[in-house]
N, C-alpha and C. Protein backbone atom coordinates (compact mmCIF):
# COMPACT_ATOMS: atom_id res chain seq x y z
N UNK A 1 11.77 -31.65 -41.94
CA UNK A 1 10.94 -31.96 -40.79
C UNK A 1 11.23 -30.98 -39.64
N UNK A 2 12.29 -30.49 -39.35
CA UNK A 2 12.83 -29.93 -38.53
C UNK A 2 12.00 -28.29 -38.69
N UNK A 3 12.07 -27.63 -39.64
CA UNK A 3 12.10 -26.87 -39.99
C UNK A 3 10.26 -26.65 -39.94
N UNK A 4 9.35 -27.37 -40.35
CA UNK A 4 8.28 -27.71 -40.35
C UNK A 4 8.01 -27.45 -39.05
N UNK A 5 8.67 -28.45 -37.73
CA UNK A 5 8.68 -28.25 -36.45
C UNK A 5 8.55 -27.00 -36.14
N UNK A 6 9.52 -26.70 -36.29
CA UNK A 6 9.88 -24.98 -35.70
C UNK A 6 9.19 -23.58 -36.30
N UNK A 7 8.45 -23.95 -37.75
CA UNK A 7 7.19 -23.41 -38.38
C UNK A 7 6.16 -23.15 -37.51
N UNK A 8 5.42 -24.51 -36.94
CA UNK A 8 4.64 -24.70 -36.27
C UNK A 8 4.49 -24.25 -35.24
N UNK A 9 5.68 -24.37 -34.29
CA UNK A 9 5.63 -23.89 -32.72
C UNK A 9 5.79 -22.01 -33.17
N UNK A 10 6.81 -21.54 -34.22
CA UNK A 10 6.00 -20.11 -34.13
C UNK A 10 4.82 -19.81 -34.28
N UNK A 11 4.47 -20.42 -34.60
CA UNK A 11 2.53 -19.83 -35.48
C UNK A 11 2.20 -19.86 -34.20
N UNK A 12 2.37 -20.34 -33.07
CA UNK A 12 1.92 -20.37 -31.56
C UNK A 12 1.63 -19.33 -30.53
N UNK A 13 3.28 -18.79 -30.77
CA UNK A 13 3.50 -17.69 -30.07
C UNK A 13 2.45 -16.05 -31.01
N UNK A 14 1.85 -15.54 -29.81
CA UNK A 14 0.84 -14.57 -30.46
C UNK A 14 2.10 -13.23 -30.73
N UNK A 15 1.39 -12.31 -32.01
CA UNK A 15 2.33 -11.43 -32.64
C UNK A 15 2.75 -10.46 -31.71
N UNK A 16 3.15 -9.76 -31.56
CA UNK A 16 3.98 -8.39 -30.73
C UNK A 16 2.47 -7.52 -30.65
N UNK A 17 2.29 -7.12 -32.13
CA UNK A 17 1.29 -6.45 -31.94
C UNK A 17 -0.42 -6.79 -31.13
N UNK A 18 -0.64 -7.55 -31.25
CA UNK A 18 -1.53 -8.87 -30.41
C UNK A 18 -1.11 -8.41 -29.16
N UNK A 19 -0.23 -8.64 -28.52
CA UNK A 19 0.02 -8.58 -26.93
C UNK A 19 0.18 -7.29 -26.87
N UNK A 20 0.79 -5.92 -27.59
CA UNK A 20 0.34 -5.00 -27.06
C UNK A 20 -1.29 -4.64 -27.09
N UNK A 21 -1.73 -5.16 -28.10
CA UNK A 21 -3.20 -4.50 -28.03
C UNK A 21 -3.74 -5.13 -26.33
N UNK A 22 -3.43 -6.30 -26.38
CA UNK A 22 -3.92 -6.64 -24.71
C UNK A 22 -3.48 -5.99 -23.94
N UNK A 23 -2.45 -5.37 -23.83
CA UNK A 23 -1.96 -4.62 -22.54
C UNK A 23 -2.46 -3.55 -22.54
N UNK A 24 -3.21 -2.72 -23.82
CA UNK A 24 -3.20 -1.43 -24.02
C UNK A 24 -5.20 -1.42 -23.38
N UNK A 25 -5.52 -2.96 -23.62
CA UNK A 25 -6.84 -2.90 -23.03
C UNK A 25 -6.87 -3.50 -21.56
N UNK A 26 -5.44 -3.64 -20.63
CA UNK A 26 -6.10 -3.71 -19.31
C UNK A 26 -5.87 -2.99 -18.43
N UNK A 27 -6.26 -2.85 -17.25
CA UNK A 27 -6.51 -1.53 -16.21
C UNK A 27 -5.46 -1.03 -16.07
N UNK A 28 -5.16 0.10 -16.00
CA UNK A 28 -3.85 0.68 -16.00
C UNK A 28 -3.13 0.27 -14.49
N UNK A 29 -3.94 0.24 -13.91
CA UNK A 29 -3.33 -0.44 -12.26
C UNK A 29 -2.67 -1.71 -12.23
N UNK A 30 -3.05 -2.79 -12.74
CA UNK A 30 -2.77 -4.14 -13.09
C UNK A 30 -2.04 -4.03 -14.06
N UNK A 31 -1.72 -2.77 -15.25
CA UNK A 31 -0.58 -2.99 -16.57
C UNK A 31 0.30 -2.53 -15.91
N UNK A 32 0.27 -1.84 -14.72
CA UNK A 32 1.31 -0.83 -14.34
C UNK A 32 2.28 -2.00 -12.71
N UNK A 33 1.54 -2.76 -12.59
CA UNK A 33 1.74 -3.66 -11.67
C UNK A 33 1.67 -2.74 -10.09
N UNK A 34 0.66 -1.50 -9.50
CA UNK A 34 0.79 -0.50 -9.07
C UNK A 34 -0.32 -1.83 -7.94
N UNK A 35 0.71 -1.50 -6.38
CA UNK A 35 -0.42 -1.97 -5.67
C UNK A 35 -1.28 -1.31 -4.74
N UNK A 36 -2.39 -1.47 -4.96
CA UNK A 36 -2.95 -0.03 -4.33
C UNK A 36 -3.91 -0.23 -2.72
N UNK A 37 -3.46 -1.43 -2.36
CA UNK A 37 -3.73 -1.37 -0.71
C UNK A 37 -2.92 -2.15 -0.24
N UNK A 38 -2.31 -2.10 1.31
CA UNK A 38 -0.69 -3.10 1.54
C UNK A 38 -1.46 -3.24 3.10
N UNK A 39 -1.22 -4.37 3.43
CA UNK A 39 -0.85 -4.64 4.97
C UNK A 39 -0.22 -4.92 5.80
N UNK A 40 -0.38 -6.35 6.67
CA UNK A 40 0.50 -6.59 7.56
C UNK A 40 1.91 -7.39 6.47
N UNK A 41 0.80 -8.39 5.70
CA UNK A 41 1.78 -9.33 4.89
C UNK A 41 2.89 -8.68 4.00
N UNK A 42 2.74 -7.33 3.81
CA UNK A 42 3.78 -6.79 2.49
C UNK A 42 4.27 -6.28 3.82
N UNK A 43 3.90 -6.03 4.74
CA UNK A 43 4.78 -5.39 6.11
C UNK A 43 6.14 -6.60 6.37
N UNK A 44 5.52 -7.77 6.34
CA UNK A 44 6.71 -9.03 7.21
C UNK A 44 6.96 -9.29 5.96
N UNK A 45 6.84 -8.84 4.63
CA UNK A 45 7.93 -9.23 3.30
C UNK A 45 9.00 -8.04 3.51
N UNK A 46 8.76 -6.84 3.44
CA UNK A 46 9.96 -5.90 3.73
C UNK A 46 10.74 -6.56 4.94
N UNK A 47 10.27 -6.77 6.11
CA UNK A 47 11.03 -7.31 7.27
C UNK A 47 12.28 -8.64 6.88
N UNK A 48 11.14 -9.69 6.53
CA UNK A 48 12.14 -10.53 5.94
C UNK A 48 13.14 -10.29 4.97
N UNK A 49 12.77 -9.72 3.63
CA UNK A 49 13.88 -9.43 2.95
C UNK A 49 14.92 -8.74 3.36
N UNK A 50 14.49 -7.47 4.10
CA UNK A 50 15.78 -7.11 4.98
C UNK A 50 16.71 -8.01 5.74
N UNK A 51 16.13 -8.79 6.61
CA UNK A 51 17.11 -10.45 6.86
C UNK A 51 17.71 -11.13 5.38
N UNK A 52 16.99 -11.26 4.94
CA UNK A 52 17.57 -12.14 4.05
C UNK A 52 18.64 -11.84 3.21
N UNK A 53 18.48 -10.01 2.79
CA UNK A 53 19.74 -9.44 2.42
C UNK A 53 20.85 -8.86 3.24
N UNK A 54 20.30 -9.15 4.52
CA UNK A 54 21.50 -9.00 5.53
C UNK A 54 22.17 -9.88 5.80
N UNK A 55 21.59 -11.21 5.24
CA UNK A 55 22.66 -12.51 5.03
C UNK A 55 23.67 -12.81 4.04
N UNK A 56 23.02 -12.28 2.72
CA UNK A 56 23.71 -12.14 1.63
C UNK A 56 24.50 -11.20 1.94
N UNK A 57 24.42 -9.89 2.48
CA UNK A 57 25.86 -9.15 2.87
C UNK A 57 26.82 -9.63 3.41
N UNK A 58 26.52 -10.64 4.44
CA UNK A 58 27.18 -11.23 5.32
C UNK A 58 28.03 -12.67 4.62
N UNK A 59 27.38 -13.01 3.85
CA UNK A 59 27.75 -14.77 2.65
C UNK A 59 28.93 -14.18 1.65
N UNK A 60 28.34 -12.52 0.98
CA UNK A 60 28.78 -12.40 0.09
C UNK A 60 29.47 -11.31 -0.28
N UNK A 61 28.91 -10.16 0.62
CA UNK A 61 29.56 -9.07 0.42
C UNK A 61 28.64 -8.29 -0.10
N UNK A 62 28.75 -6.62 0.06
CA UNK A 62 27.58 -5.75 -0.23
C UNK A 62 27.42 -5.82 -1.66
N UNK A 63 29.09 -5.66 -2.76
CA UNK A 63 28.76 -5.70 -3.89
C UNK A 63 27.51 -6.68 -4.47
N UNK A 64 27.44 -7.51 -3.58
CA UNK A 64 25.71 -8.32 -4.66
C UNK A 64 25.09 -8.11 -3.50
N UNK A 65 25.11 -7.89 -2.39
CA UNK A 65 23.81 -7.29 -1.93
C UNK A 65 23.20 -5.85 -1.86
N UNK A 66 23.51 -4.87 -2.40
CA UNK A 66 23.47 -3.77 -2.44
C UNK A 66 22.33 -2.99 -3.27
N UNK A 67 22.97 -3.98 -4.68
CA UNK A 67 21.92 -3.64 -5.65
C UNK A 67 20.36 -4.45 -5.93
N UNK A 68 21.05 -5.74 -5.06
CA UNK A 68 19.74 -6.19 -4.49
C UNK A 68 18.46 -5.44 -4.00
N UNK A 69 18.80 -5.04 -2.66
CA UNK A 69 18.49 -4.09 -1.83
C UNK A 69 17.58 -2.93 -2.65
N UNK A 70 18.84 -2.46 -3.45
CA UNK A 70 18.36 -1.10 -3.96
C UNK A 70 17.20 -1.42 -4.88
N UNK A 71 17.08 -2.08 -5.56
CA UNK A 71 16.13 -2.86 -6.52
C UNK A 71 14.83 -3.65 -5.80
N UNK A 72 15.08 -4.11 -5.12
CA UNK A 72 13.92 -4.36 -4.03
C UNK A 72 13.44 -2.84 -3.93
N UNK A 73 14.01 -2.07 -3.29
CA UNK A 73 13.45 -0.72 -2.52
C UNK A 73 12.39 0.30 -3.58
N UNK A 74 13.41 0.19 -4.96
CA UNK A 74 12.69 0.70 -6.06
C UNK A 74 11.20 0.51 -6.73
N UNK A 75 11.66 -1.08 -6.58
CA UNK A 75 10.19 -1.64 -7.70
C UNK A 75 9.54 -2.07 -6.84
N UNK A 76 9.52 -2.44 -5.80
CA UNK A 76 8.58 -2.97 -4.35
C UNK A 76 8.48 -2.13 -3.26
N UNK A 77 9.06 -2.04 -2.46
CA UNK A 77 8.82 -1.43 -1.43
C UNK A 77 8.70 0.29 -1.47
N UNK A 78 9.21 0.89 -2.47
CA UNK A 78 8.47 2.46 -2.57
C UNK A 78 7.06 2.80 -3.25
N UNK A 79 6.69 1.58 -4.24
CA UNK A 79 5.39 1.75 -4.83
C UNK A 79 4.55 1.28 -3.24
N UNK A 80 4.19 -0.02 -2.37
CA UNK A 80 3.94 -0.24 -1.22
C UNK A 80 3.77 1.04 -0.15
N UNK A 81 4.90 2.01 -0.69
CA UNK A 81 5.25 2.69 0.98
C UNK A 81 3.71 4.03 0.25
N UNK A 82 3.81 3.92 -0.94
CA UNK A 82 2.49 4.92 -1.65
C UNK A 82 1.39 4.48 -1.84
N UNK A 83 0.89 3.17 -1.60
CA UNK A 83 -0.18 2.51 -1.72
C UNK A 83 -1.18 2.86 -0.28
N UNK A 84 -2.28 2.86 -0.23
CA UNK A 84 -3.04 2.87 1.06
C UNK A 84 -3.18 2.08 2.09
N UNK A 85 -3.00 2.48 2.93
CA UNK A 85 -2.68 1.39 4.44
C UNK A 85 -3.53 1.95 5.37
N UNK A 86 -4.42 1.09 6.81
CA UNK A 86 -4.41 1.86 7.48
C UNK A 86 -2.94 2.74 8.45
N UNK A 87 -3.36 3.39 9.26
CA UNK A 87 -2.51 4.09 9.67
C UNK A 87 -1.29 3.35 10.18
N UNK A 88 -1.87 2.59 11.28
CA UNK A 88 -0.90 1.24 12.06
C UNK A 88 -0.34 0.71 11.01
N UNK A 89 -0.62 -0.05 9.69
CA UNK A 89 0.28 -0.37 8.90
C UNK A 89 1.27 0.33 7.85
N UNK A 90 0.65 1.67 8.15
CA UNK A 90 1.79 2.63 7.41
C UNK A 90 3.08 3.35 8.21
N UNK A 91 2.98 3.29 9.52
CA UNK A 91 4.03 3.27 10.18
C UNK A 91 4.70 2.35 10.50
N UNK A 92 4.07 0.86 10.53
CA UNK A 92 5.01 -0.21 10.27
C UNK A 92 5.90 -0.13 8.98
N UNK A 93 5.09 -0.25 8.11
CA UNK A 93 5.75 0.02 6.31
C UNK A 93 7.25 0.95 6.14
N UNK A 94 6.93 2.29 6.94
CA UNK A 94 7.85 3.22 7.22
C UNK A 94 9.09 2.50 7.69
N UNK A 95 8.63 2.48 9.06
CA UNK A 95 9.62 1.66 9.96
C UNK A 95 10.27 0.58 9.42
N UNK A 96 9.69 -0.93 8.75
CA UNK A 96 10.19 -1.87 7.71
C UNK A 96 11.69 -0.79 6.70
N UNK A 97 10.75 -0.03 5.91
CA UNK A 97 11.41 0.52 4.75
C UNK A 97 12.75 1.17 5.50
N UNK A 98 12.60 1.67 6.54
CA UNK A 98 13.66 2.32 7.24
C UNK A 98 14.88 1.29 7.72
N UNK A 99 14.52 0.47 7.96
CA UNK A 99 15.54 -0.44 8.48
C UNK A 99 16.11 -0.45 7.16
N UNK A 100 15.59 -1.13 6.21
CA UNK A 100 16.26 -1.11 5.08
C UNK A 100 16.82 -0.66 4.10
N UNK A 101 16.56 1.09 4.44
CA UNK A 101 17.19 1.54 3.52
C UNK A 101 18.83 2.07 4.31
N UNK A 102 18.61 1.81 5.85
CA UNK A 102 19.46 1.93 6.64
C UNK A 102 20.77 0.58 6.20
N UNK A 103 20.16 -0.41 6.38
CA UNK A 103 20.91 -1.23 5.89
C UNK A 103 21.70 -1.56 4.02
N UNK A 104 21.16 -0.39 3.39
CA UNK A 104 21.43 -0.03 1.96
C UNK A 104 22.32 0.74 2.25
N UNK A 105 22.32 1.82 2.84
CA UNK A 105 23.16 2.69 3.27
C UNK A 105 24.22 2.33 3.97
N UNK A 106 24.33 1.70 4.66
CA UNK A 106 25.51 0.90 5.19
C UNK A 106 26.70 0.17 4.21
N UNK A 107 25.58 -0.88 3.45
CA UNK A 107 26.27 -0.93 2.47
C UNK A 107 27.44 -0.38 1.48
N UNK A 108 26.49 0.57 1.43
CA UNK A 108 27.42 1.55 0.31
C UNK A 108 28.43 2.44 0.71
N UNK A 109 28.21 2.55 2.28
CA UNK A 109 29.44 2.98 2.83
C UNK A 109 30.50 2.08 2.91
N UNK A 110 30.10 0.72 3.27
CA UNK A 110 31.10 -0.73 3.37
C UNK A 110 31.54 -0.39 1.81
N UNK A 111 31.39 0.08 1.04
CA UNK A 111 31.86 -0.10 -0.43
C UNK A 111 32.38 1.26 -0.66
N UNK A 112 32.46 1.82 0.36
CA UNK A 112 33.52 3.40 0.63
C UNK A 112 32.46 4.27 -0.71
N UNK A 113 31.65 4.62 -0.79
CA UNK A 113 30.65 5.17 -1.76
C UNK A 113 29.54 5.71 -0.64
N UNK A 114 30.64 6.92 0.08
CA UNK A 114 30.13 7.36 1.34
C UNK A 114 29.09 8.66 0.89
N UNK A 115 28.77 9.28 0.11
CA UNK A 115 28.00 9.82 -0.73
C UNK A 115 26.86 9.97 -0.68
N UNK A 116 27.11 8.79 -1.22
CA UNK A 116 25.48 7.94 -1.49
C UNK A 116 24.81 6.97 -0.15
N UNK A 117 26.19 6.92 0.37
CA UNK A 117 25.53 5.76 1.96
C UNK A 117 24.89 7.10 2.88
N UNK A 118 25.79 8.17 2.70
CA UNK A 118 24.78 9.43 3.79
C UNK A 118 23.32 10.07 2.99
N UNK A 119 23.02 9.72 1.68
CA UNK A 119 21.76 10.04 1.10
C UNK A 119 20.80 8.98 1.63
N UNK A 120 21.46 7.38 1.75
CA UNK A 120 20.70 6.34 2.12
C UNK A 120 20.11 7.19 3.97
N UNK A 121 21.03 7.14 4.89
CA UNK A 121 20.82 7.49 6.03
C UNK A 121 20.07 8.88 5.94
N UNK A 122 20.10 9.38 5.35
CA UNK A 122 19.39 10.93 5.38
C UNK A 122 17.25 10.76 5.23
N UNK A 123 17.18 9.57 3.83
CA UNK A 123 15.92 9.19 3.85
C UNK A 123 15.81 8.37 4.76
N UNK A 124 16.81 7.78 6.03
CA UNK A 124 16.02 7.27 6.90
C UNK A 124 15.71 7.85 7.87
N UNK A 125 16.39 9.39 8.23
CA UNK A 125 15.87 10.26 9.54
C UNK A 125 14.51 10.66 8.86
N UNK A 126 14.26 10.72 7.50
CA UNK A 126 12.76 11.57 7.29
C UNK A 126 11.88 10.10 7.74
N UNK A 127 11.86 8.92 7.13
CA UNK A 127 11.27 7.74 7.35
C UNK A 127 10.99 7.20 8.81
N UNK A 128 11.90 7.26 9.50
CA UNK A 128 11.55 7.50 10.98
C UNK A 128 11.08 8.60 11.33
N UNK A 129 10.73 9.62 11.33
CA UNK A 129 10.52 10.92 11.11
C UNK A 129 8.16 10.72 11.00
N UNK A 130 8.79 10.40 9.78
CA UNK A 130 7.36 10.00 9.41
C UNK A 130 6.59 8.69 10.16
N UNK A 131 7.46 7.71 10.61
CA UNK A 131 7.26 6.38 11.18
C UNK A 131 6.64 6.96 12.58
């Protein structure tokens, strides 16, 4: 019976090949998860998360907020900072991204990985720069 069970619920799940063929037929923008206009609202999500991982630095220490940060910056907020904005919201975006990569950079100096904390500060003179 058991076994019957667990027969059944696979036959459910669709094959590997099945779900790639779906992915391979939808828009490459939406497979790619690429967002291609940002405003105020992805503006006060960078803002906040910057708080919010400036708390976790503060709760926990950079080691888990760091890579937080950096991982936020990667898969969110640099695809965002390339997406189309008007102007006013792309110097906010800047400015957002800048605080935070300022505060990445900090980090990694707090973690003596002074290196990499002056590469963090270096993309933030161009980001203000551009802001």
């Amino acid at each position: 019976m058991l076994s019957a069970g667990l027969y059944s619920a696979a036959l459910m799940v669709p094959m590997y090949s099945d779900l790639g063929d779906r992915l391979e037929s939808a828009d490459q923008d939406v497979k790619a998860g690429r967002t291609v206009r940002v405003g105020t609202g992805e503006v006060e999500t960078v803002q906040r998360m910057t708080n919010h991982i400036a708390n976790i630095l503060d709760e926990l220490g950079g080691g888990h907020a760091r890579p937080m940060a950096a991982a936020f910056l990667a898969n969110t907020v640099m695809p965002w900072i390339a997406a189309d904005a008007t102007a006013q919201v792309r110097q906010q975006m800047l400015a957002a991204a800048a605080d935070l990569v300022y505060l990445t950079g900090w980090m990694a100096m707090y973690e003596r990985a002074h290196g990499l904390g002056q590469r963090y500060f270096q993309a933030v003179a161009r980001q203000k720069a551009a802001a």
